[in-house]
C-alpha atoms as a PDB file:
ATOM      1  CA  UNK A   1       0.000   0.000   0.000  1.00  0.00           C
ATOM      2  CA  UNK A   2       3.093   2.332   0.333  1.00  0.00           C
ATOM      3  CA  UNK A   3       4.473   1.815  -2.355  1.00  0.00           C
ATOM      4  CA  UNK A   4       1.185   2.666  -4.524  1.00  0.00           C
ATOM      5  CA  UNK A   5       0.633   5.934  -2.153  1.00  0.00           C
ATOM      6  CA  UNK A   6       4.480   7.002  -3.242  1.00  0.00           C
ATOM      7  CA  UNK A   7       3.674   6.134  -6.810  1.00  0.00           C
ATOM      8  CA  UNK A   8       0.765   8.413  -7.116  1.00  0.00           C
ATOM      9  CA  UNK A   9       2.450  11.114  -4.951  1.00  0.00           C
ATOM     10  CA  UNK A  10       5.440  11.532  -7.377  1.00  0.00           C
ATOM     11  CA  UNK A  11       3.081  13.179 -10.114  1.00  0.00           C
ATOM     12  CA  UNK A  12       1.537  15.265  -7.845  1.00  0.00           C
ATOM     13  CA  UNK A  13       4.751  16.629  -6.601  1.00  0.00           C
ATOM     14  CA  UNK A  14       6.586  17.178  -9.468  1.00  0.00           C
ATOM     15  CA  UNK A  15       3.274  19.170 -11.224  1.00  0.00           C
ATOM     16  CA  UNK A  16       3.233  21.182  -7.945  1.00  0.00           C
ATOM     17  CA  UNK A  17       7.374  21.921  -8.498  1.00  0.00           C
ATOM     18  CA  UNK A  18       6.340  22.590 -12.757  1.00  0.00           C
ATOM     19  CA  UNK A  19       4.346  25.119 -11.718  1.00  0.00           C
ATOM     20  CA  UNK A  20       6.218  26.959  -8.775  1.00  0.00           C
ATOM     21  CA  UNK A  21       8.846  27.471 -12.335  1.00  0.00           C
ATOM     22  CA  UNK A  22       6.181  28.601 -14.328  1.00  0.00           C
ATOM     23  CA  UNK A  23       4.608  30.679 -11.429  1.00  0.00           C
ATOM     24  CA  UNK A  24       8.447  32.431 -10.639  1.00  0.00           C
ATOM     25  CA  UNK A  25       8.272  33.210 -14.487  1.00  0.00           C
ATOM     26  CA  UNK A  26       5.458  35.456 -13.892  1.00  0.00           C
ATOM     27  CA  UNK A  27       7.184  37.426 -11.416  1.00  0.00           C
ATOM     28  CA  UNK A  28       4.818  35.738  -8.732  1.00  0.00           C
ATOM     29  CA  UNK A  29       7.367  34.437  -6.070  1.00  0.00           C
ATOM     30  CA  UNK A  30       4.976  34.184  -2.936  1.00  0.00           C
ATOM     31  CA  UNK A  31       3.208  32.032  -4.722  1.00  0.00           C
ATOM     32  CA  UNK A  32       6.335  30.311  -6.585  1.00  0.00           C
ATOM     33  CA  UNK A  33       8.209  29.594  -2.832  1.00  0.00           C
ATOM     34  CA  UNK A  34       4.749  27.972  -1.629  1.00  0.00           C
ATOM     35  CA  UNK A  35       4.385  25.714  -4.387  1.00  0.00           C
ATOM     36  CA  UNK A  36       8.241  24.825  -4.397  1.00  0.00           C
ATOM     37  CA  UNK A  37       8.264  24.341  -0.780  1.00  0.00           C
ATOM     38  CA  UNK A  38       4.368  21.885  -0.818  1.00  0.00           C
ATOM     39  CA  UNK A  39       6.028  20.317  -4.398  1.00  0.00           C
ATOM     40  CA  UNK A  40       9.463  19.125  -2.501  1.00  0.00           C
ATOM     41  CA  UNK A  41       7.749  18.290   1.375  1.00  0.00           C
ATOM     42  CA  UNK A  42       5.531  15.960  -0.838  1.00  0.00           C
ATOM     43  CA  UNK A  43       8.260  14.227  -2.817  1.00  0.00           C
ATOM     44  CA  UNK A  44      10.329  13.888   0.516  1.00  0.00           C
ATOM     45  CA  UNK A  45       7.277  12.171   1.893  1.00  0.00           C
ATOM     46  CA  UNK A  46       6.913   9.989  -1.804  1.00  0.00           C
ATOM     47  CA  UNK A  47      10.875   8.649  -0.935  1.00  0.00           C
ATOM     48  CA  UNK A  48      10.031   8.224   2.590  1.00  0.00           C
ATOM     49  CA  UNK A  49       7.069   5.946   1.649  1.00  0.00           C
ATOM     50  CA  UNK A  50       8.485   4.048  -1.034  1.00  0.00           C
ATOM     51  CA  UNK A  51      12.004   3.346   1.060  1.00  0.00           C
ATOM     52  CA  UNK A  52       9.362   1.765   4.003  1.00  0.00           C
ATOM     53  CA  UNK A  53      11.076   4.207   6.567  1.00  0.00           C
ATOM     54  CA  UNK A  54       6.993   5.476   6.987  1.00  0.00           C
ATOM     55  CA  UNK A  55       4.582   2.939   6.963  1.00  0.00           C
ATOM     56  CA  UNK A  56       0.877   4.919   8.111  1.00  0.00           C
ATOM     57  CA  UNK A  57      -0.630   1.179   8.558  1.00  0.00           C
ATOM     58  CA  UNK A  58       1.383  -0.700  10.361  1.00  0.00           C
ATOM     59  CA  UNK A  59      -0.787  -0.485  13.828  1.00  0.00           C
ATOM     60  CA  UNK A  60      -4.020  -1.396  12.072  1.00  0.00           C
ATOM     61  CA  UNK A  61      -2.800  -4.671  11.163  1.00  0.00           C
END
């Protein structure tokens, strides 16, 4: 189940880092550094999943 949560968050944060580039393009860096910063805490918790150092369901079973 990890390893399917880490393969659907890697899309997720890479669109979210695509767009902090597009949105630092526009001159919009508040929002830019807020994407950049959700885009990279989600792929940090993507590698944490898929290494098994964080497994969420490991006390319901």
């Amino acid at each position: 189940m990890n390893i399917g949560l880490g393969f659907i968050l890697i899309p997720i944060g890479v669109i979210f880092i695509v767009l902090s580039i597009f949105s630092f393009q526009k001159n919009e860096k508040t929002k830019g550094y807020g994407m950049l910063i959700a885009g990279t805490v989600i792929l940090s918790i993507c590698i944490l999943l898929l290494l098994g150092m964080y497994d969420p369901y490991r006390n319901y079973i």
